[in-house]
N, C-alpha and C. Protein backbone atom coordinates (compact mmCIF):
# COMPACT_ATOMS: atom_id res chain seq x y z
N UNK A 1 39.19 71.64 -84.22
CA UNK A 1 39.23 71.34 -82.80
C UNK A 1 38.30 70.16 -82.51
N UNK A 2 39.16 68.93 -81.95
CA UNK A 2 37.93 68.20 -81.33
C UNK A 2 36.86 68.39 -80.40
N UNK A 3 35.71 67.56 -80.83
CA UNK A 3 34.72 67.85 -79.73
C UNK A 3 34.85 67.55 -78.27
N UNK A 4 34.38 68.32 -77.55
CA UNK A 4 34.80 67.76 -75.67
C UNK A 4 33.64 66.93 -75.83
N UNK A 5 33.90 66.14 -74.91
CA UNK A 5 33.61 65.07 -74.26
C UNK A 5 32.02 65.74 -73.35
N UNK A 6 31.23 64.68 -73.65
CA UNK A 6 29.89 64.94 -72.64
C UNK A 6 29.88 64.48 -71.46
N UNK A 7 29.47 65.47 -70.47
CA UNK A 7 29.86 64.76 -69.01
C UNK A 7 28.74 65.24 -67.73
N UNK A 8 27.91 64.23 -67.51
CA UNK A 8 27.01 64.07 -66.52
C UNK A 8 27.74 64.32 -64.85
N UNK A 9 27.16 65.07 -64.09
CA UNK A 9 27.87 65.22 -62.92
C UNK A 9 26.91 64.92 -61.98
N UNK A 10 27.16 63.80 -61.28
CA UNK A 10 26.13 63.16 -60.36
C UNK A 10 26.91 63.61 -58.62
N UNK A 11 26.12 64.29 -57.99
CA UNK A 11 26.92 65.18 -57.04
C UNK A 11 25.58 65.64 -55.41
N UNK A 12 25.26 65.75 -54.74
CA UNK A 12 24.29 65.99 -54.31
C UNK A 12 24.22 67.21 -53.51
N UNK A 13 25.78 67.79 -53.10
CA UNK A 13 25.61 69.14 -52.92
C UNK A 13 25.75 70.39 -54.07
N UNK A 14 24.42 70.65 -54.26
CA UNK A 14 24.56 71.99 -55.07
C UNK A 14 25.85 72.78 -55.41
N UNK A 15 26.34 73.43 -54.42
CA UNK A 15 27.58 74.25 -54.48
C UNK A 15 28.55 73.60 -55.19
N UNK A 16 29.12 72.30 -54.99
CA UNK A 16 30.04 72.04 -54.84
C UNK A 16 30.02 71.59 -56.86
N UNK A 17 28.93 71.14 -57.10
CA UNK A 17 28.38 70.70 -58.02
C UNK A 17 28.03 71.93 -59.17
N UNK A 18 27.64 72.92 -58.84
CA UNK A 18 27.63 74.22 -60.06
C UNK A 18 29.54 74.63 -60.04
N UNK A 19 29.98 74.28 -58.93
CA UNK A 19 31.48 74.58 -58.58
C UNK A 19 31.98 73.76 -59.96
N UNK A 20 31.76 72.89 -59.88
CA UNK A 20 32.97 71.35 -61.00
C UNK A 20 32.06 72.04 -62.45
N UNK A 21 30.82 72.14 -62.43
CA UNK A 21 30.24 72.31 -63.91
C UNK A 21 30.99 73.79 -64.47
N UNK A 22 31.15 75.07 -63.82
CA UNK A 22 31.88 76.01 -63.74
C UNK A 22 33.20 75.85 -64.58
N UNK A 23 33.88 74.95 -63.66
CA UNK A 23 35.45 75.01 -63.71
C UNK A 23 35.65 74.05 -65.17
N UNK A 24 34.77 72.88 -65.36
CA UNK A 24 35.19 72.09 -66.47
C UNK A 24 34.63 72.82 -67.71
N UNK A 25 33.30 73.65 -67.82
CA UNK A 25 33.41 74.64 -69.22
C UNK A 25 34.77 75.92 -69.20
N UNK A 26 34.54 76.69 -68.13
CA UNK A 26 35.35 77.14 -68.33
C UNK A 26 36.49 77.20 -69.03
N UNK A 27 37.31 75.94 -68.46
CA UNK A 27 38.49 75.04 -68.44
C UNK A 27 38.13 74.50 -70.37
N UNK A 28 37.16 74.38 -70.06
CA UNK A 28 37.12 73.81 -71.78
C UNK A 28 37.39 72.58 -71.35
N UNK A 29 37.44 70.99 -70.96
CA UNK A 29 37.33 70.10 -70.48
C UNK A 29 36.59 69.67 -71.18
N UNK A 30 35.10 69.61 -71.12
CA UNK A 30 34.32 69.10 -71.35
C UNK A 30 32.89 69.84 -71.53
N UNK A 31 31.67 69.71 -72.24
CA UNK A 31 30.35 69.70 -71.85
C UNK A 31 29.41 68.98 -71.17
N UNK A 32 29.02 69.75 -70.20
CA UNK A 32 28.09 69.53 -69.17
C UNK A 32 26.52 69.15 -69.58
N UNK A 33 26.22 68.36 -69.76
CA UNK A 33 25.03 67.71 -70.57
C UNK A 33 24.00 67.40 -69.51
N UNK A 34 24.13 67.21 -68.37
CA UNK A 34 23.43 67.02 -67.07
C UNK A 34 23.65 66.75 -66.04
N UNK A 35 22.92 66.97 -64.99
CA UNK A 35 23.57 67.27 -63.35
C UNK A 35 22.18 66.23 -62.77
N UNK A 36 22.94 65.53 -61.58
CA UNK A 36 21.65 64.51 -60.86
C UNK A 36 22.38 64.82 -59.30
N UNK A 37 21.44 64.98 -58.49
CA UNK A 37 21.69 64.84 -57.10
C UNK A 37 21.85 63.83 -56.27
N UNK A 38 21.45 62.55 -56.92
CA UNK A 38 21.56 61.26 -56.24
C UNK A 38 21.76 60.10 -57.40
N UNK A 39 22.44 58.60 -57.18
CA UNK A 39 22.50 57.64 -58.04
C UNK A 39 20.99 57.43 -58.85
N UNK A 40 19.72 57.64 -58.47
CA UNK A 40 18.41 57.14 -58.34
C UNK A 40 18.34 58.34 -59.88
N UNK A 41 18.45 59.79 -60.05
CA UNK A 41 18.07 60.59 -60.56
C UNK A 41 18.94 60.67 -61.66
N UNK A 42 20.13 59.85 -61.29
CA UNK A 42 21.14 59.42 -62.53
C UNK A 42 20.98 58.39 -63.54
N UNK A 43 20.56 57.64 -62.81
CA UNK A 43 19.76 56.04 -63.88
C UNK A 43 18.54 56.59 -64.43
N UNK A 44 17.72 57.88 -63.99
CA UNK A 44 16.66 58.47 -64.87
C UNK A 44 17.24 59.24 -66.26
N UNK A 45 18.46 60.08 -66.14
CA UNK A 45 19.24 60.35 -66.85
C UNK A 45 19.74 59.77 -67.92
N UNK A 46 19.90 58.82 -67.82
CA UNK A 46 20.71 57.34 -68.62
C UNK A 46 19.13 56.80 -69.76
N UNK A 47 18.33 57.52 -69.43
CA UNK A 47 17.23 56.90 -70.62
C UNK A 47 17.08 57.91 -71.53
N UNK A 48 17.76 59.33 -71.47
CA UNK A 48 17.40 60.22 -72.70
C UNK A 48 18.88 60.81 -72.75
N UNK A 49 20.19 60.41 -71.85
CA UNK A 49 21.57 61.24 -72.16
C UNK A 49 22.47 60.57 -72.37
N UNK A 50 23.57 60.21 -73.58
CA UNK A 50 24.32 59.87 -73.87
C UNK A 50 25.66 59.95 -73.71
N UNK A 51 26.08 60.08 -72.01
CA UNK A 51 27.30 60.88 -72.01
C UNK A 51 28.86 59.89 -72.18
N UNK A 52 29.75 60.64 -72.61
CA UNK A 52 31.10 60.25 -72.72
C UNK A 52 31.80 59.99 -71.53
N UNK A 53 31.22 60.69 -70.29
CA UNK A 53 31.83 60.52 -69.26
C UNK A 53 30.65 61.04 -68.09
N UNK A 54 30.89 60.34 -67.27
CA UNK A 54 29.79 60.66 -65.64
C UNK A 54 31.39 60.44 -64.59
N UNK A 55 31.08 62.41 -63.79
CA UNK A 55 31.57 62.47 -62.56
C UNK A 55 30.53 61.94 -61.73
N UNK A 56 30.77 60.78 -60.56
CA UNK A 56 30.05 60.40 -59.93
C UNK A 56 30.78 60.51 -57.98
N UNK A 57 29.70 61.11 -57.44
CA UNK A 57 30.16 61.11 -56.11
C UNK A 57 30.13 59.74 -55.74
N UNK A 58 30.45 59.54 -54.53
CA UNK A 58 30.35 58.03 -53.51
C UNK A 58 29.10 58.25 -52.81
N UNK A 59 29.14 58.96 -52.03
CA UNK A 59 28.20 59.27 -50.83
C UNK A 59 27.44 59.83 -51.33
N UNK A 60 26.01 59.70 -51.42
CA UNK A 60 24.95 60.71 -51.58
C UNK A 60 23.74 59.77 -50.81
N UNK A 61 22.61 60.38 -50.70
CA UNK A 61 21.49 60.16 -50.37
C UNK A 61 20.54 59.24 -51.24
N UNK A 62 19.46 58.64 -51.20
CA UNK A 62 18.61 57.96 -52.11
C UNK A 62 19.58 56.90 -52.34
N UNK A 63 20.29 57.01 -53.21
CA UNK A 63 21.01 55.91 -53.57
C UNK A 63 22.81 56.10 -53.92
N UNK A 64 23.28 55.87 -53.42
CA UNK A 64 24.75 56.43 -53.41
C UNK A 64 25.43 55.87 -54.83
N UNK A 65 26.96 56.28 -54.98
CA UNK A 65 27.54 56.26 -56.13
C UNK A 65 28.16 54.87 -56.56
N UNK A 66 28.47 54.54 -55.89
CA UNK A 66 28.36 52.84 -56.00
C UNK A 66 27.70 52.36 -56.64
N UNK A 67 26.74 52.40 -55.83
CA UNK A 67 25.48 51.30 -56.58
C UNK A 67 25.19 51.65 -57.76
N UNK A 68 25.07 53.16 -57.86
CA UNK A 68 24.59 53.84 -59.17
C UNK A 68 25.76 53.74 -60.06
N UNK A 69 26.88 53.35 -60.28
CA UNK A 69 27.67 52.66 -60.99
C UNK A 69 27.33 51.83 -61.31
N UNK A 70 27.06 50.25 -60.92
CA UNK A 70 26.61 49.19 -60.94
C UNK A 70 25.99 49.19 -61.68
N UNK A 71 24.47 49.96 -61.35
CA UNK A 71 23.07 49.76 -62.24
C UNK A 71 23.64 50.73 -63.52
N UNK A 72 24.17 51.96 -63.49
CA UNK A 72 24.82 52.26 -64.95
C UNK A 72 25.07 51.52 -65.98
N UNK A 73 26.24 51.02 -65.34
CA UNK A 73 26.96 49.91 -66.28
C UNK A 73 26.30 48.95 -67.00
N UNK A 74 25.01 48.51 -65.89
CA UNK A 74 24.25 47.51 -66.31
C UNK A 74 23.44 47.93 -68.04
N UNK A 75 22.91 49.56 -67.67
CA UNK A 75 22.08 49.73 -68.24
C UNK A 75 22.63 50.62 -69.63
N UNK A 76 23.93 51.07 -69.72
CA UNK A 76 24.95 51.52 -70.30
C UNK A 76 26.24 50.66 -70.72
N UNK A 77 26.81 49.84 -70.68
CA UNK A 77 28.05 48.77 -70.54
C UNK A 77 28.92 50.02 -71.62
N UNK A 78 30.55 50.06 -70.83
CA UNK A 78 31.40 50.53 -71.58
C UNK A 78 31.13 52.24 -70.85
N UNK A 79 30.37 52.47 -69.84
CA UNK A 79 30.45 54.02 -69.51
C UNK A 79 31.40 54.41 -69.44
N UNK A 80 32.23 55.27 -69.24
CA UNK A 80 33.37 55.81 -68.45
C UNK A 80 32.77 57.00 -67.43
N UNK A 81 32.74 56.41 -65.98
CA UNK A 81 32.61 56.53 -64.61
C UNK A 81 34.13 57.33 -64.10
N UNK A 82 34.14 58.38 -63.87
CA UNK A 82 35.13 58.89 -62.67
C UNK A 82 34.65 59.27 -61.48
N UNK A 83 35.03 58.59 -60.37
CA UNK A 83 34.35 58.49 -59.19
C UNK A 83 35.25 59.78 -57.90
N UNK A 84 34.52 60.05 -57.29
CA UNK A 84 35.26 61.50 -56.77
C UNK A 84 34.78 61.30 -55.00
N UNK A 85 35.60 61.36 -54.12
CA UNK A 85 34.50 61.74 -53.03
C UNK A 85 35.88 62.38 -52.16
N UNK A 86 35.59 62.59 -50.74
CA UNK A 86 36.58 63.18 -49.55
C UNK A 86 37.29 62.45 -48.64
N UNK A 87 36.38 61.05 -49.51
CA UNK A 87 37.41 59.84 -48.26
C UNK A 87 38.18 58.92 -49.57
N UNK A 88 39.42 58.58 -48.89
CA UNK A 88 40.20 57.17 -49.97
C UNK A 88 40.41 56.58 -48.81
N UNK A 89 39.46 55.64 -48.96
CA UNK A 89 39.96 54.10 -48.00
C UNK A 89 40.11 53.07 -48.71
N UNK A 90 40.75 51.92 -48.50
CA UNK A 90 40.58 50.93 -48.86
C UNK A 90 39.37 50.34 -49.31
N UNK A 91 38.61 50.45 -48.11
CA UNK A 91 37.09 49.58 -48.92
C UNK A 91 36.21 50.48 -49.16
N UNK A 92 36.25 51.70 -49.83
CA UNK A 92 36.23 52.37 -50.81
C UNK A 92 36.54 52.21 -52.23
N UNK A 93 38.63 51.80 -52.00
CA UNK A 93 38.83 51.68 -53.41
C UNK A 93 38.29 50.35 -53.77
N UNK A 94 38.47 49.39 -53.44
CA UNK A 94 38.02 48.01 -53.17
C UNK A 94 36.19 48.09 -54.31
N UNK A 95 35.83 48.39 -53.38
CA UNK A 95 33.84 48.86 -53.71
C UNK A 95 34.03 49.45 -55.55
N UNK A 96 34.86 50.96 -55.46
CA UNK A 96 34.99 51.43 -56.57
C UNK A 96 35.37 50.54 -58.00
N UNK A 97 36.55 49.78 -57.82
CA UNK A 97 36.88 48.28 -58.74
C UNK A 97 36.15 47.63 -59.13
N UNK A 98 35.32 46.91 -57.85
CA UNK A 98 34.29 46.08 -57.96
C UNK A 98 33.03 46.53 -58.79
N UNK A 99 32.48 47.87 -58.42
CA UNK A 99 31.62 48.77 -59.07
C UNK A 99 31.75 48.92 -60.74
N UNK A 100 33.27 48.89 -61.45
CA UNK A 100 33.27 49.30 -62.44
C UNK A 100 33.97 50.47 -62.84
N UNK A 101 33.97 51.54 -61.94
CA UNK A 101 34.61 52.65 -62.04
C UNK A 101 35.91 52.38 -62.54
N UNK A 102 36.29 53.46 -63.97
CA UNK A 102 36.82 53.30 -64.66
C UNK A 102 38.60 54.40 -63.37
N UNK A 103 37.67 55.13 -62.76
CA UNK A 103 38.80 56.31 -62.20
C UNK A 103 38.04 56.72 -60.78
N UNK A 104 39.41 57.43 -60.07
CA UNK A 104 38.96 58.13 -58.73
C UNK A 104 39.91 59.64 -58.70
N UNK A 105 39.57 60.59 -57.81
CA UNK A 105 40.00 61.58 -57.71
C UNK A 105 39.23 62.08 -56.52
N UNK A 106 40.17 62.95 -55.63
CA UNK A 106 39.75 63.58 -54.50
C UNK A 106 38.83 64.88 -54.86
N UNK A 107 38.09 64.71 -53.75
CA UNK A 107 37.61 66.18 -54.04
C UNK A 107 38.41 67.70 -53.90
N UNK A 108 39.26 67.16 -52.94
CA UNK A 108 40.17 68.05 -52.62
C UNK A 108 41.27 68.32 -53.82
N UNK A 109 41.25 67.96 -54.91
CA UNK A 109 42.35 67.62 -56.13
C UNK A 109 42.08 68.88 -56.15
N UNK A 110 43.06 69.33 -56.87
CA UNK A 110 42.68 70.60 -58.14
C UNK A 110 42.71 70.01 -60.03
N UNK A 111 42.80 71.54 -60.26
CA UNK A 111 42.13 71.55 -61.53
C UNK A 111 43.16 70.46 -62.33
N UNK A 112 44.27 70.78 -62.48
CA UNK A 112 45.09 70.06 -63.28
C UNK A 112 45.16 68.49 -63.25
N UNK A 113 44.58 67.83 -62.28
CA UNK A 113 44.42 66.42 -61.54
C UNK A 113 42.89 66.07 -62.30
N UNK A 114 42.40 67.13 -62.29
CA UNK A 114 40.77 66.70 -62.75
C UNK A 114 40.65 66.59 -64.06
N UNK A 115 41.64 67.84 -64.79
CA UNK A 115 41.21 67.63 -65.91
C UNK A 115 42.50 66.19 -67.07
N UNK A 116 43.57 65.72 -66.13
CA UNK A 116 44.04 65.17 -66.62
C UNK A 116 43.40 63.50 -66.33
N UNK A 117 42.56 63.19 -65.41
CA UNK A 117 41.68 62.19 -64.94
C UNK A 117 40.56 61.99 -66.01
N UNK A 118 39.60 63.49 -66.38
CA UNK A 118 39.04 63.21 -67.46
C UNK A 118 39.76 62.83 -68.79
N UNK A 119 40.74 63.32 -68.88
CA UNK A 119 41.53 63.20 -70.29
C UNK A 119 41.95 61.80 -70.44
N UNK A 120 42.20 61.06 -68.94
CA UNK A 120 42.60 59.46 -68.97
C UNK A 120 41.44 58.35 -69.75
N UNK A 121 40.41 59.49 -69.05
CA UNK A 121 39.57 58.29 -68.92
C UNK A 121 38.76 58.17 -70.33
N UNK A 122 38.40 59.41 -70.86
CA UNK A 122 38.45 59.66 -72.38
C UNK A 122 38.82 59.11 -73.42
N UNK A 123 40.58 58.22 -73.17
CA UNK A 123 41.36 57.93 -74.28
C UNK A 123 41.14 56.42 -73.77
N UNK A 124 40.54 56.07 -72.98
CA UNK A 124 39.85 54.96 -72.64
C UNK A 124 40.87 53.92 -71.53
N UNK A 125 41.51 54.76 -70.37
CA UNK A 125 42.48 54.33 -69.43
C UNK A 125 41.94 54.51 -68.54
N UNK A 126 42.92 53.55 -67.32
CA UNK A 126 41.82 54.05 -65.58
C UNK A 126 42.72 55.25 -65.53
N UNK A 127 42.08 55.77 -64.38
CA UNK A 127 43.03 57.08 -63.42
C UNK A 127 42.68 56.59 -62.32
N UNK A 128 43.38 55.81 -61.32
CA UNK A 128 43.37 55.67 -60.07
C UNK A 128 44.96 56.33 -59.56
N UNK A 129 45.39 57.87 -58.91
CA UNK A 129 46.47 58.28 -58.77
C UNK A 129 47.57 57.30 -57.89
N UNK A 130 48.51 56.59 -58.50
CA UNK A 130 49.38 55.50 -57.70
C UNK A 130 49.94 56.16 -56.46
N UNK A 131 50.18 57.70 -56.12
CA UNK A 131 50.45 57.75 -55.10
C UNK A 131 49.51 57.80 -53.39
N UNK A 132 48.21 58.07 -54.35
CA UNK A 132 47.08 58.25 -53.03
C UNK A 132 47.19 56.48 -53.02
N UNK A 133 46.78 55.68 -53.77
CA UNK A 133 47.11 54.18 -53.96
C UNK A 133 48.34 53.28 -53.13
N UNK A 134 49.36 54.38 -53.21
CA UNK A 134 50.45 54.10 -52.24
C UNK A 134 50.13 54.25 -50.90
N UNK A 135 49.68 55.77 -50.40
CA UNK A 135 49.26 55.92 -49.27
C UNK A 135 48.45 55.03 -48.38
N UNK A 136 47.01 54.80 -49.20
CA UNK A 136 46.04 54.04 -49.14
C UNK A 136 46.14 52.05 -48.31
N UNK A 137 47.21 51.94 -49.50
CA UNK A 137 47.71 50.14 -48.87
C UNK A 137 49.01 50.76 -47.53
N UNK A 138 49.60 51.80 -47.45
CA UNK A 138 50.91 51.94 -46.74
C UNK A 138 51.90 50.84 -47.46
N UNK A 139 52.31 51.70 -47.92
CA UNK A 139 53.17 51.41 -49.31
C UNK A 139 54.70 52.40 -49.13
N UNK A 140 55.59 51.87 -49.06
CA UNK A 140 56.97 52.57 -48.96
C UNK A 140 57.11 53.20 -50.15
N UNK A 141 57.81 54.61 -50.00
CA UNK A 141 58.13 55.42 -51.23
C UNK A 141 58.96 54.58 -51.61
N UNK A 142 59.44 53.50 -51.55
CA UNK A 142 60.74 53.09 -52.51
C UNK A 142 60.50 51.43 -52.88
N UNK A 143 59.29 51.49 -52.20
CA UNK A 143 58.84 50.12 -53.04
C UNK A 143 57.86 50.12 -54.31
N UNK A 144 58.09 49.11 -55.57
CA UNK A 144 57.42 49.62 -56.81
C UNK A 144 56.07 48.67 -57.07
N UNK A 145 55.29 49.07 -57.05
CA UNK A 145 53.98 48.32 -57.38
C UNK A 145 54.00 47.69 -59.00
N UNK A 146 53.81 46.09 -59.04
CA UNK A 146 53.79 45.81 -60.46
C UNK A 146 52.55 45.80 -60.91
């Protein structure tokens, strides 16, 4: 059996955050190697944890998920970042691109969305879902994005 994947979960509400660490051992997904409440406590992370993958919120306090992408990357190059929050806007996805983020996913997703997002991003592909992407620009179901 291959090894799962190590995965940092940068998240700032508790609940929601023992919630995803829960569901991805469970699930067998992945190992949970460390948890940060803000971007700031995540770049402290990044000097003693080696992970395969960081769930990263958008919104948090101290320093939000954005930025803490940014300085990741800087200080990591080649992370694989899946970025998660409750809003998809445009200058959101926009920010997220620019940031580096390899992937996005709602919080509202379920399991099968999450764990096939980690599995994208793993084999070293984005996961940005083309239909929230559709929604997002207002995009006709019958027009095809190249």
């Amino acid at each position: 059996m291959p090894s799962q994947p190590k995965i940092i979960i940068v998240e700032n509400h508790p609940l929601f955050r023992e919630g995803i660490k829960l569901l991805i051992e469970k699930e067998e997904m992945g190992e949970i190697i460390a948890e940060a409440e803000n971007g700031q406590a995540f770049l402290s992370l990044l000097k003693t944890q080696n992970p395969d993958l960081v769930l990263m919120d958008i919104e948090m306090p101290v320093m939000n998920g954005l930025e803490a992408t940014r300085l990741g990357l800087a200080i990591t190059p080649g992370l694989k970042i899946l970025m998660f929050s409750m809003y998809y806007e445009q200058e959101y996805y926009n920010e997220m691109i620019n940031s580096g983020a390899m992937g996005f996913i709602m919080k509202t997703s379920g399991k099968q969305e999450l764990e096939k997002a980690i599995k994208t991003l793993i084999s070293g592909e984005k996961y940005f879902p083309k239909k929230k992407i559709d929604q997002l620009f207002n995009v006709k179901s019958n027009t095809k994005l190249k």
